[in-house]
Every structure is written in structure tokens, then in C-alpha cells.
N, C-alpha and C. Protein backbone atom coordinates (compact mmCIF):
# COMPACT_ATOMS: atom_id res chain seq x y z
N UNK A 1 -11.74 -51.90 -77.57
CA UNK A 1 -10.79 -52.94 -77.82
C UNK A 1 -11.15 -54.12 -76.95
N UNK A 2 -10.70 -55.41 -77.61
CA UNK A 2 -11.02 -56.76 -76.54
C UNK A 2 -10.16 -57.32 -77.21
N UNK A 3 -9.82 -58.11 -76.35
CA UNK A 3 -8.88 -59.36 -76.69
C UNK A 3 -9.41 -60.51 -76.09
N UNK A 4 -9.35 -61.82 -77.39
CA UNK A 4 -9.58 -63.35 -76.77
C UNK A 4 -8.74 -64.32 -77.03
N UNK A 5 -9.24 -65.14 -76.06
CA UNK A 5 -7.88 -66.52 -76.28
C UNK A 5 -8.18 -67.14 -77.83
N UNK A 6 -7.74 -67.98 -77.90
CA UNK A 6 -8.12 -68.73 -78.89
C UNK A 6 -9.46 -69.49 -78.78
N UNK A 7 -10.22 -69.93 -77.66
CA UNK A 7 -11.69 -70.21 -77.72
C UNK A 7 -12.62 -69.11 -77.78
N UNK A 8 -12.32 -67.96 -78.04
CA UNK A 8 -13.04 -66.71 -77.71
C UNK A 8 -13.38 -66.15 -76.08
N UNK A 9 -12.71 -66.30 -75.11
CA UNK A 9 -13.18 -66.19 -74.60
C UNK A 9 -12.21 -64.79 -73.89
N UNK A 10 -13.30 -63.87 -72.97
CA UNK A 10 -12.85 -62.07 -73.11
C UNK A 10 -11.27 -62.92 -71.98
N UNK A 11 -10.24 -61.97 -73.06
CA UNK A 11 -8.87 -62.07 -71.80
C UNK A 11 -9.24 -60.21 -71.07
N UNK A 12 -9.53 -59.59 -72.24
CA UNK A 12 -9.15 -58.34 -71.77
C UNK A 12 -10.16 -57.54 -72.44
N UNK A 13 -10.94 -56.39 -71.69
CA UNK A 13 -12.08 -55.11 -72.55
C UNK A 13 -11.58 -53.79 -71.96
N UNK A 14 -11.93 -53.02 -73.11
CA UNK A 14 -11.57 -51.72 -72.21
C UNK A 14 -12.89 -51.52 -72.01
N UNK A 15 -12.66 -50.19 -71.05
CA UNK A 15 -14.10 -49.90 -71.09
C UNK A 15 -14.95 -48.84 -71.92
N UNK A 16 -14.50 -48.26 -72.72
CA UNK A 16 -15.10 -47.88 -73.96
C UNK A 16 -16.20 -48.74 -74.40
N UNK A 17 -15.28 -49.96 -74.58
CA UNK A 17 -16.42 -50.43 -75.65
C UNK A 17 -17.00 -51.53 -74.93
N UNK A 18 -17.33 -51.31 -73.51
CA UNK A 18 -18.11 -52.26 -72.62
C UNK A 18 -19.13 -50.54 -72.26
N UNK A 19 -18.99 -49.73 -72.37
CA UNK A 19 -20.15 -48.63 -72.45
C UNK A 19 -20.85 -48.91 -73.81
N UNK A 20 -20.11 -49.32 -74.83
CA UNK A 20 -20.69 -49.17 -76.40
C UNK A 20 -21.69 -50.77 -76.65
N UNK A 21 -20.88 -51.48 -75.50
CA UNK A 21 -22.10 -52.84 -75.52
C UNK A 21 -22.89 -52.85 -74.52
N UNK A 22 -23.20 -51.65 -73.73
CA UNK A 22 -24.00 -51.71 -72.60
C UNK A 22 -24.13 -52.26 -71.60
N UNK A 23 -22.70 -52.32 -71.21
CA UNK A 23 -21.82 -53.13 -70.03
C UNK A 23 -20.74 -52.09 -69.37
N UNK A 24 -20.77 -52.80 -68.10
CA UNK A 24 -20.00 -51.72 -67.04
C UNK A 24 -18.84 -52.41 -66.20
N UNK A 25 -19.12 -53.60 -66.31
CA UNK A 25 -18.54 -54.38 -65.13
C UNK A 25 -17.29 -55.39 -66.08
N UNK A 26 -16.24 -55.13 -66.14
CA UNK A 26 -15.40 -55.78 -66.76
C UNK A 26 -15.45 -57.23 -66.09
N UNK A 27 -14.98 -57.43 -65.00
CA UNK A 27 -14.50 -58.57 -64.27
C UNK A 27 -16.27 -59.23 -64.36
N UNK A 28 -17.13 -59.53 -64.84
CA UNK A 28 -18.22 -60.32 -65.57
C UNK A 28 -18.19 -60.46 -66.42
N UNK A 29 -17.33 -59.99 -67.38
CA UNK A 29 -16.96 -60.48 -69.08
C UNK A 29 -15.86 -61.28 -69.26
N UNK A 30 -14.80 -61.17 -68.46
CA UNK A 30 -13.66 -61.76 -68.88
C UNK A 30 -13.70 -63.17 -68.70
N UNK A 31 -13.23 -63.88 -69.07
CA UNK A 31 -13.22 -65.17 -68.82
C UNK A 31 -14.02 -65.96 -69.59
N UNK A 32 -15.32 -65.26 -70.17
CA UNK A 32 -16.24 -65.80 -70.55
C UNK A 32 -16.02 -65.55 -72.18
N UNK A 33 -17.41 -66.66 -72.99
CA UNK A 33 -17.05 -65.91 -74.11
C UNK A 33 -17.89 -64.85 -74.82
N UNK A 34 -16.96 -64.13 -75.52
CA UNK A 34 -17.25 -62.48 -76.42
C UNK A 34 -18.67 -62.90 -76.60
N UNK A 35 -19.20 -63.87 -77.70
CA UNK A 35 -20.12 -63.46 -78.41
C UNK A 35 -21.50 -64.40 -76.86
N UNK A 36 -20.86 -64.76 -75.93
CA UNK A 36 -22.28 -65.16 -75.05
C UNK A 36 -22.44 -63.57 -74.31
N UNK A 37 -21.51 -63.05 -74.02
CA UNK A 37 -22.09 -61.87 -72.86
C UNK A 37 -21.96 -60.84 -73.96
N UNK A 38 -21.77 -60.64 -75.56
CA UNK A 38 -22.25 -59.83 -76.05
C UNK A 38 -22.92 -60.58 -77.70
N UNK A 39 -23.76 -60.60 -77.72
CA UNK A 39 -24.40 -61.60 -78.60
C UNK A 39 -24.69 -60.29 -80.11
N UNK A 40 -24.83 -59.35 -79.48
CA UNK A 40 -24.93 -57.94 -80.57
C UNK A 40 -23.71 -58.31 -81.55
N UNK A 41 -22.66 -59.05 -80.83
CA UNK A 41 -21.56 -59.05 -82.32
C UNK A 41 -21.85 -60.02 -82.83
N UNK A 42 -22.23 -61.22 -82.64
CA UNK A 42 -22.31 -62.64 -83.68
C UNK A 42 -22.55 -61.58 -84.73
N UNK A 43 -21.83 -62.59 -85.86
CA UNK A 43 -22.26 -61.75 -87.22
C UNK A 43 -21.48 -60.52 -87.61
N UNK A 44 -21.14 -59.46 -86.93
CA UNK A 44 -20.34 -58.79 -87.16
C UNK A 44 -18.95 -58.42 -87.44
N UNK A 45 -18.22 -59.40 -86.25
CA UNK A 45 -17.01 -59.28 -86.19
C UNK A 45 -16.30 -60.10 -87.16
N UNK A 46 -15.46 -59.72 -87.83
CA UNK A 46 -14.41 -60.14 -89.17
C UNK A 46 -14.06 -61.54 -88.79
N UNK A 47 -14.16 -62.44 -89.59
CA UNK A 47 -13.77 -63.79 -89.20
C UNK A 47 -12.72 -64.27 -89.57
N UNK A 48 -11.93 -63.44 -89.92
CA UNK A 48 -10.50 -63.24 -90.84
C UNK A 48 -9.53 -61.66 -90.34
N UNK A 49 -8.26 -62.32 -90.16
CA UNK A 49 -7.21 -60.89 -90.10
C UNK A 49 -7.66 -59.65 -91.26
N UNK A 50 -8.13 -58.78 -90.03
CA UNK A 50 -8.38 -57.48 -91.70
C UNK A 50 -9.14 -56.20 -91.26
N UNK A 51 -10.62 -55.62 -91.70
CA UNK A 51 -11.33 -54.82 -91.44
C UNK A 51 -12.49 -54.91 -91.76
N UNK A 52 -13.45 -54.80 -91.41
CA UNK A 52 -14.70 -54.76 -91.70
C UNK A 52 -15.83 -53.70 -91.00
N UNK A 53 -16.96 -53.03 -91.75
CA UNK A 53 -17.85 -52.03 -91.43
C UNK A 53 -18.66 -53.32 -90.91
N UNK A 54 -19.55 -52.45 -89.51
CA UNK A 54 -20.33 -53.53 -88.87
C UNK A 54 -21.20 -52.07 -87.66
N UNK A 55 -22.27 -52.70 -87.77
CA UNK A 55 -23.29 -51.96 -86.84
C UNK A 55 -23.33 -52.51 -85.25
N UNK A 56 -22.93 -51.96 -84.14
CA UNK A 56 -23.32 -52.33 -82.77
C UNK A 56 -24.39 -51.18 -82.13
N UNK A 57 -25.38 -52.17 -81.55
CA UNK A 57 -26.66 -51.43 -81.25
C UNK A 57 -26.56 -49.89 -81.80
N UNK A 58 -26.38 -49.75 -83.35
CA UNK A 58 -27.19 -48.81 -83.54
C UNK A 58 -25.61 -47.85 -84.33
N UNK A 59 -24.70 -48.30 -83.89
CA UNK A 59 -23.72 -47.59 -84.27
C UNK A 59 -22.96 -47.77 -84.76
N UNK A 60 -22.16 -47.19 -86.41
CA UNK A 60 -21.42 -47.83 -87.42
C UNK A 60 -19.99 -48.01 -87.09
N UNK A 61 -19.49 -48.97 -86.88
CA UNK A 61 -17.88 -49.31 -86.22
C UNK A 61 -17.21 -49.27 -87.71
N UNK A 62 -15.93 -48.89 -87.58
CA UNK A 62 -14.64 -49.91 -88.58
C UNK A 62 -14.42 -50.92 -87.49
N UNK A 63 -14.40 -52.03 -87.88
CA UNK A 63 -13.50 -53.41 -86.98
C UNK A 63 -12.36 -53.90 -87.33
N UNK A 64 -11.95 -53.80 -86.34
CA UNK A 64 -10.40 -54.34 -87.19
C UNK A 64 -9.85 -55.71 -86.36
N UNK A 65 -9.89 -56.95 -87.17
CA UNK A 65 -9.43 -58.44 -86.65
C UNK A 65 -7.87 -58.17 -86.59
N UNK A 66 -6.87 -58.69 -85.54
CA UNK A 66 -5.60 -58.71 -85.86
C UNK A 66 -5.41 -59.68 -84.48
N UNK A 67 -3.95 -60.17 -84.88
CA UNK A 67 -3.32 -61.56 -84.02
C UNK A 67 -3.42 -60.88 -82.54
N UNK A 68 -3.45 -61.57 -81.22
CA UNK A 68 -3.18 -61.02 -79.68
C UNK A 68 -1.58 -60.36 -79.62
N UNK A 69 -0.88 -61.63 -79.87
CA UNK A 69 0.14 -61.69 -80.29
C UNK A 69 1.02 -60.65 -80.88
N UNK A 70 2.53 -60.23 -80.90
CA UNK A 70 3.07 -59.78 -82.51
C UNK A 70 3.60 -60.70 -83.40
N UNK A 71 3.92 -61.92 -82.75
CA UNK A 71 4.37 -62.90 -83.86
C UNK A 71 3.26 -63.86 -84.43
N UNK A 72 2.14 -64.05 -83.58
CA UNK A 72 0.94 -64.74 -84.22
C UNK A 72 0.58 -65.79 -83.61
N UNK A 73 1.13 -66.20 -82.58
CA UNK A 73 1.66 -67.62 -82.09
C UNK A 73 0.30 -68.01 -80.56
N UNK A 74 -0.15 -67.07 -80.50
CA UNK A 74 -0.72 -67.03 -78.91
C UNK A 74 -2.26 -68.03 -79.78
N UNK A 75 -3.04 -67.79 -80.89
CA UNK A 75 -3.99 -68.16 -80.99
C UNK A 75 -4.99 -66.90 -80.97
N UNK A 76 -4.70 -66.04 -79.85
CA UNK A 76 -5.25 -65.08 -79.53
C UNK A 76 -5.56 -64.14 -80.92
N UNK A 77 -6.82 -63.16 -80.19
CA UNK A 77 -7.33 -62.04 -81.30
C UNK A 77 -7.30 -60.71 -80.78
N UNK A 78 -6.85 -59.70 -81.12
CA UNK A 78 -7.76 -58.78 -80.88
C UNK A 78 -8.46 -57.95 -82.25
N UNK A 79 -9.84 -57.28 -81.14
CA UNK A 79 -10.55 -56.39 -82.18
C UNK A 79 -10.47 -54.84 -81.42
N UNK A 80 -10.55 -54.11 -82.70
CA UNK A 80 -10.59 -52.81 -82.41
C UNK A 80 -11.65 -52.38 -82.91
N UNK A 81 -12.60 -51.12 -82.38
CA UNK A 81 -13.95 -50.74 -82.88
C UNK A 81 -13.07 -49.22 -82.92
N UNK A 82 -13.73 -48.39 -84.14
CA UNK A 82 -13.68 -47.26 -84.86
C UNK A 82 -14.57 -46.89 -84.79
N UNK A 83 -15.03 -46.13 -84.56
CA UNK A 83 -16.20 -44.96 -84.59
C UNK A 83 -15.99 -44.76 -86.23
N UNK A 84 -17.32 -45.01 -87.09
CA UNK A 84 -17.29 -44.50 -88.45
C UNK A 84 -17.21 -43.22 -88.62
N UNK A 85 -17.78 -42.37 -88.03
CA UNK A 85 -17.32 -41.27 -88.06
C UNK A 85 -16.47 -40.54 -87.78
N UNK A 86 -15.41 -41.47 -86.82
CA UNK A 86 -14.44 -40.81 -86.08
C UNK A 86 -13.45 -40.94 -87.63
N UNK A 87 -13.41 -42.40 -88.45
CA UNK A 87 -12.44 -42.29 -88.84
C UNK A 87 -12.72 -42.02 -90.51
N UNK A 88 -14.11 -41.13 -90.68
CA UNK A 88 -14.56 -40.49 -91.92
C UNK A 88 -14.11 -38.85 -91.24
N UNK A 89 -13.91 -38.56 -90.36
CA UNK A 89 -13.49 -36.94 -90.06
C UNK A 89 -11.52 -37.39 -89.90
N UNK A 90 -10.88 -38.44 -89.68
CA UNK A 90 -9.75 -38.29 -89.95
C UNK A 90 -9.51 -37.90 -91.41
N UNK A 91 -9.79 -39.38 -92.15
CA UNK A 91 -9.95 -39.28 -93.94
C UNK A 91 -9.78 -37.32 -94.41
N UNK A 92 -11.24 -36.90 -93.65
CA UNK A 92 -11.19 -35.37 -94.25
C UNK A 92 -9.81 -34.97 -93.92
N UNK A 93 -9.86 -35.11 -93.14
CA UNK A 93 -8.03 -34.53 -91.80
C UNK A 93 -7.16 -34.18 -92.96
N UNK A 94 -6.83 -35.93 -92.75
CA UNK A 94 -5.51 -36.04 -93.90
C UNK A 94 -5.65 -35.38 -95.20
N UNK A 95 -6.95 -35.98 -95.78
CA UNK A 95 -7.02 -35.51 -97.29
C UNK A 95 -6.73 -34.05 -97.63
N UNK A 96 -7.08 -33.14 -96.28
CA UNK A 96 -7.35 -32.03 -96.33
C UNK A 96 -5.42 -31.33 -96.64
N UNK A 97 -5.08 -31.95 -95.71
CA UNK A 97 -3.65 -31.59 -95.30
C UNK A 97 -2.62 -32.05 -96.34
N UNK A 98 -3.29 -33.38 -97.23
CA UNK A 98 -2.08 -33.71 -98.19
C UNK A 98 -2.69 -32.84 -99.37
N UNK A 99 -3.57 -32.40 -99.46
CA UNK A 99 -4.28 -31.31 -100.69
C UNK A 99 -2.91 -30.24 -100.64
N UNK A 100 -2.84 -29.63 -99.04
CA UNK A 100 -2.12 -28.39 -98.99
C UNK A 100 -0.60 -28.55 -99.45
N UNK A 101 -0.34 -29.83 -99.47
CA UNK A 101 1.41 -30.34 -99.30
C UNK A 101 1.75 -30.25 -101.13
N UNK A 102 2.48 -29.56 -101.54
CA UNK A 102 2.93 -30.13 -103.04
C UNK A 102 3.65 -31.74 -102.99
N UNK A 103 3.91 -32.00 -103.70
CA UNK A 103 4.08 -33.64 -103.91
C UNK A 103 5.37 -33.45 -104.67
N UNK A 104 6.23 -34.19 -103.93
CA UNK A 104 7.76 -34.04 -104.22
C UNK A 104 8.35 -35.09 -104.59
N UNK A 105 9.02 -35.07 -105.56
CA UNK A 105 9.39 -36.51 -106.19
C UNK A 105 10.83 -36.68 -105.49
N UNK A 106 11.28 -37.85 -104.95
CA UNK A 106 12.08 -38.36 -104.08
C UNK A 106 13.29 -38.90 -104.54
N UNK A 107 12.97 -39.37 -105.22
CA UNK A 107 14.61 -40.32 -106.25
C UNK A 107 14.76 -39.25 -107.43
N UNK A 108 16.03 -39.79 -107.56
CA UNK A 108 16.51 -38.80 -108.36
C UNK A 108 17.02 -40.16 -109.36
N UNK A 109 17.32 -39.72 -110.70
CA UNK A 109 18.12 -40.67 -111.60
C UNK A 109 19.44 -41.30 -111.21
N UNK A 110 20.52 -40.73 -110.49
CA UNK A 110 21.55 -41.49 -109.67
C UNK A 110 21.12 -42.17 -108.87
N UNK A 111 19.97 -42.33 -108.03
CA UNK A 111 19.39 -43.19 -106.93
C UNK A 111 19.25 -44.76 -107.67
N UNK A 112 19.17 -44.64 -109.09
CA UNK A 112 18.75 -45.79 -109.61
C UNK A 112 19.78 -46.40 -109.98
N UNK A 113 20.41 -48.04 -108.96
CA UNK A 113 21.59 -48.65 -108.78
C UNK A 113 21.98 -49.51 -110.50
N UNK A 114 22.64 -50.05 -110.75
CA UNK A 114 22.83 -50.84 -111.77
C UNK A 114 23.61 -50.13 -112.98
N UNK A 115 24.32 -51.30 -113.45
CA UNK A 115 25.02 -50.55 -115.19
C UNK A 115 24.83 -51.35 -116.32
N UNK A 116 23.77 -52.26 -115.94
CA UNK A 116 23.56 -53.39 -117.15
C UNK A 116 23.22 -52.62 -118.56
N UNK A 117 23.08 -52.86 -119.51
CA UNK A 117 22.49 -52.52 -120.96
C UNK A 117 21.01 -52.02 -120.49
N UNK A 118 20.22 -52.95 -119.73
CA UNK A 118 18.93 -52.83 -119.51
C UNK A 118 18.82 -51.60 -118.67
N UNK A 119 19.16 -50.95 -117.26
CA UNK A 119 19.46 -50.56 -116.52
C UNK A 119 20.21 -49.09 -117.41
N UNK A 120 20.78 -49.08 -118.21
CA UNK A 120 21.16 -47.73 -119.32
C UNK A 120 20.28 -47.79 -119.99
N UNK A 121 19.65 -48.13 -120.63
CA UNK A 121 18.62 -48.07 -121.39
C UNK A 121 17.53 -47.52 -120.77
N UNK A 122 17.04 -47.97 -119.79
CA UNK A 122 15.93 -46.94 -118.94
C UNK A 122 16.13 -46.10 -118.93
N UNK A 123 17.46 -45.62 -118.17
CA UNK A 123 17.69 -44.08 -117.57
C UNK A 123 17.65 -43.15 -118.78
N UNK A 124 18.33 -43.92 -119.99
CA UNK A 124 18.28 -43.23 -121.82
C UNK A 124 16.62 -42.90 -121.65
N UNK A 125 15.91 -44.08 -121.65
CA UNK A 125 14.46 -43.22 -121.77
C UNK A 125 13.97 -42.54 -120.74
N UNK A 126 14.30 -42.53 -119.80
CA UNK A 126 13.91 -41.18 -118.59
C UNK A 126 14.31 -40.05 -118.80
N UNK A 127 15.68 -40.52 -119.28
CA UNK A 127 16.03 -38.86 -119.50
C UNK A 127 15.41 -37.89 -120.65
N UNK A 128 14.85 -39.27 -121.74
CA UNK A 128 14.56 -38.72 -123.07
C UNK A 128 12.48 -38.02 -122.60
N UNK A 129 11.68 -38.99 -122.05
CA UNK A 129 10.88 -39.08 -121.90
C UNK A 129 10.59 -37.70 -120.86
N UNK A 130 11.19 -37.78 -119.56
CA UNK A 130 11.12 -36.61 -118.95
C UNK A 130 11.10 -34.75 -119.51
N UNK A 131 11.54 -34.95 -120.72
CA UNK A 131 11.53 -34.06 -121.16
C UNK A 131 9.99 -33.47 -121.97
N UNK A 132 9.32 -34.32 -121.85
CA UNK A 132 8.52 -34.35 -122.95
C UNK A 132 6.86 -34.15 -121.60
N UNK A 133 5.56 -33.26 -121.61
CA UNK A 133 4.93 -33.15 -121.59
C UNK A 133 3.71 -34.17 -121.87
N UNK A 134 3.99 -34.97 -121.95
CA UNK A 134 2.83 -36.09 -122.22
C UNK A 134 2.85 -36.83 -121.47
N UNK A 135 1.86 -37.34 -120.94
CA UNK A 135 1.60 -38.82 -120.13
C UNK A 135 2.43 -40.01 -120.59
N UNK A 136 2.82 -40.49 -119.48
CA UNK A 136 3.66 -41.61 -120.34
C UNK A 136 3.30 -43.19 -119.09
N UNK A 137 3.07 -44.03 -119.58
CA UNK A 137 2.56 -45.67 -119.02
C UNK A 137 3.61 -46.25 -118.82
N UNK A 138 4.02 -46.42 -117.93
CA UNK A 138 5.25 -47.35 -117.32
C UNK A 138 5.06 -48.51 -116.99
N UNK A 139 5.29 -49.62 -117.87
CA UNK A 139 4.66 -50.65 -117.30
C UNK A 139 5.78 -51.56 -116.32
N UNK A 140 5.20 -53.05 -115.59
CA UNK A 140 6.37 -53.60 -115.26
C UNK A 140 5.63 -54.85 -113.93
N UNK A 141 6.58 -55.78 -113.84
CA UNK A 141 6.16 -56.54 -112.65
C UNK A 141 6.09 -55.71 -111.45
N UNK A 142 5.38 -56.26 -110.45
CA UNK A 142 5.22 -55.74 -109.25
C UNK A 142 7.10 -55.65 -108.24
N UNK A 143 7.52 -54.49 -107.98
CA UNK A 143 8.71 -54.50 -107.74
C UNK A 143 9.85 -53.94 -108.43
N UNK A 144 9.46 -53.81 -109.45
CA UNK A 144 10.54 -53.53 -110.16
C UNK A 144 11.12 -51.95 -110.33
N UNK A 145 10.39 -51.05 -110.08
CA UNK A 145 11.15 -49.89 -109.89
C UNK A 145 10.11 -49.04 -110.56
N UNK A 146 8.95 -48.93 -110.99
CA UNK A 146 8.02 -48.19 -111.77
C UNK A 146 7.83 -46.86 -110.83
N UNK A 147 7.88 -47.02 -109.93
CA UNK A 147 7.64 -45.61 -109.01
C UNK A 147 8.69 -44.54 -109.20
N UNK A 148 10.12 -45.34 -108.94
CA UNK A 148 11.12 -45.05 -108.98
C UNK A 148 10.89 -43.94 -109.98
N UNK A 149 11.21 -44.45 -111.35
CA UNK A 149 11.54 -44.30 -112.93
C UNK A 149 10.55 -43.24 -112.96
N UNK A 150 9.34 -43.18 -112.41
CA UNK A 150 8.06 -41.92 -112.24
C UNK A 150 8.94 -40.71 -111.95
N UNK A 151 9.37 -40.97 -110.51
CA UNK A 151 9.44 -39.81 -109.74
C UNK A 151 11.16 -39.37 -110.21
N UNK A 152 11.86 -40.35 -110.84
CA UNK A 152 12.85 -39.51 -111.70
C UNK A 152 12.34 -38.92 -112.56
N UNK A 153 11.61 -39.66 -113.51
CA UNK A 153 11.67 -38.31 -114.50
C UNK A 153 10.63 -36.82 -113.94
N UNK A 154 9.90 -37.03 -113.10
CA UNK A 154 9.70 -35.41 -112.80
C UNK A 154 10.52 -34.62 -112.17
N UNK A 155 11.62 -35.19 -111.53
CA UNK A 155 12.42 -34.70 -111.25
C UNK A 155 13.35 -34.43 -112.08
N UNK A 156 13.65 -35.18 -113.66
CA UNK A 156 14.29 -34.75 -114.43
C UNK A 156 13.86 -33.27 -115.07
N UNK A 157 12.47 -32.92 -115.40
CA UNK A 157 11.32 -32.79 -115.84
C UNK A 157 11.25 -31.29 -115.32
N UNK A 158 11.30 -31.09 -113.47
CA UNK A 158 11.71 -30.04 -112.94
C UNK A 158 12.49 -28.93 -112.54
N UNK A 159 13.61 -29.78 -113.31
CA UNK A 159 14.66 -29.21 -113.08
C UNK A 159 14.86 -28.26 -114.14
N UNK A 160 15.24 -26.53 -113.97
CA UNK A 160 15.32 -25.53 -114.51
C UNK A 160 16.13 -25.95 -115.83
N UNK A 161 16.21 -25.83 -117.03
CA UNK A 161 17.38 -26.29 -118.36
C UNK A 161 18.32 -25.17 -118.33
């Protein structure tokens, strides 16, 4: 991890990743800037809030750009380095563990608020649709309840008749 001001220059390194740039001595980095006392990142590091795969001498990072800050306001950055492999053996982790979990549908058809015409009319086809064995395409703007209307009807769907 490092953090810089808004000119780039180091406020803060751990020392992880002053071993991973082949540096030992914090209090000779700080103050100065990132990419003069480590020139291995020009080029690498995300030039934008986000993530990016990037090689340091030799070794595949996730990077992750995000504000110093929590409200955004300092100017400041920090980056975080990932071990690619560290966070390709989580991936297995999880994947492994949500394989084992059955997948439980959460809302139920009363969860879904409203009594408009439109709003009865759905729940009419959830209830009708849930019954039925076939794939069914839910379409809709972003927001609007498509998950919802999913995980009712398997829950309609599950339930013993």
C-alpha cells in the first residue's frame, strides 16, 4: 500500500511493498515522488479510480487506484498491490464455498410493495409463470425489481402444492 498527495509525492508505504520495490528504508521515500524513487511503476499504476493487472519487477499485482480520502476531497491517492495469485487462490476460495451453499431465493411475493393495476398484474404473472418449468426472460429498466420478481417466483415455484 502507498499513499500520495495530490503531486504524487510518497505521504505513506508500508513495508511490504517497499520489499516488493526493493526498498527498505521508508523515511527515503516519503516526501518524495512515487514514480522518481520507484520508476518500475511509471506505466503501471491505474491513472483512474478502479483496478488494473500490472507487472512489478517480475511480479503480477491487481492494483487498485482509490481516493486518500473517504469523501474524495484531500486530492490524495491510494494504491493497493494484490498478489495475482493471492487473489486467483481467493476466487478458488469463494467459488469453491458458494458451489457448496444452495442458493436461496430471498423475497417472497408479499415483499413486493404496491397495489397499482401494474403492480397486480405482475404478481398475476408470477404467480402464473412460477408454476411453470420453463425459462422465462424478465425484462425491464435497470431498478426496477427484475431480481425481485426472479426470486419470487422460485420461491413460488418451491413451495410444496
Amino acid at each position: 500500500m502507498v499513499a500520495v498527495d495530490a503531486d504524487g509525492r510518497v505521504e505513506a508505504i508500508n513495508r511490504r511493498l517497499l520489499t516488493a520495490l526493493g526498498m527498505s528504508d521508508a523515511s527515503r521515500v516519503v516526501g518524495r515522488s512515487l514514480l522518481e524513487v520507484a520508476p518500475s511503476l511509471d506505466g503501471v499504476l491505474p491513472t483512474t479510480e478502479g483496478d488494473v493487472f500490472g507487472n512489478v519487477r517480475g511480479v503480477s499485482y491487481a492494483i487498485h487506484r482509490g481516493p486518500l480520502a473517504g469523501d474524495g476531497t484531500s486530492g490524495g491517492t491510494l494504491f493497493t498491490f494484490q498478489e495475482s495469485r493471492a487473489v486467483e487462490r481467493l476466487d478458488r476460495t469463494l467459488r469453491s464455498r458458494q458451489g457448496a451453499q444452495e442458493f436461496v431465493a430471498r423475497y417472497r411475493l408479499e415483499d413486493v410493495v404496491g397495489e397499482s393495476a401494474s403492480i397486480e398484474r405482475v404478481k398475476a404473472l408470477v404467480r402464473k409463470y412460477s408454476k411453470s418449468d420453463a425459462t422465462v426472460l424478465i425484462l425491464g429498466e435497470s431498478g426496477t425489481g427484475k431480481e425481485m420478481v426472479a426470486q419470487c417466483m422460485h420461491q413460488i415455484g418451491l413451495a410444496p402444492a
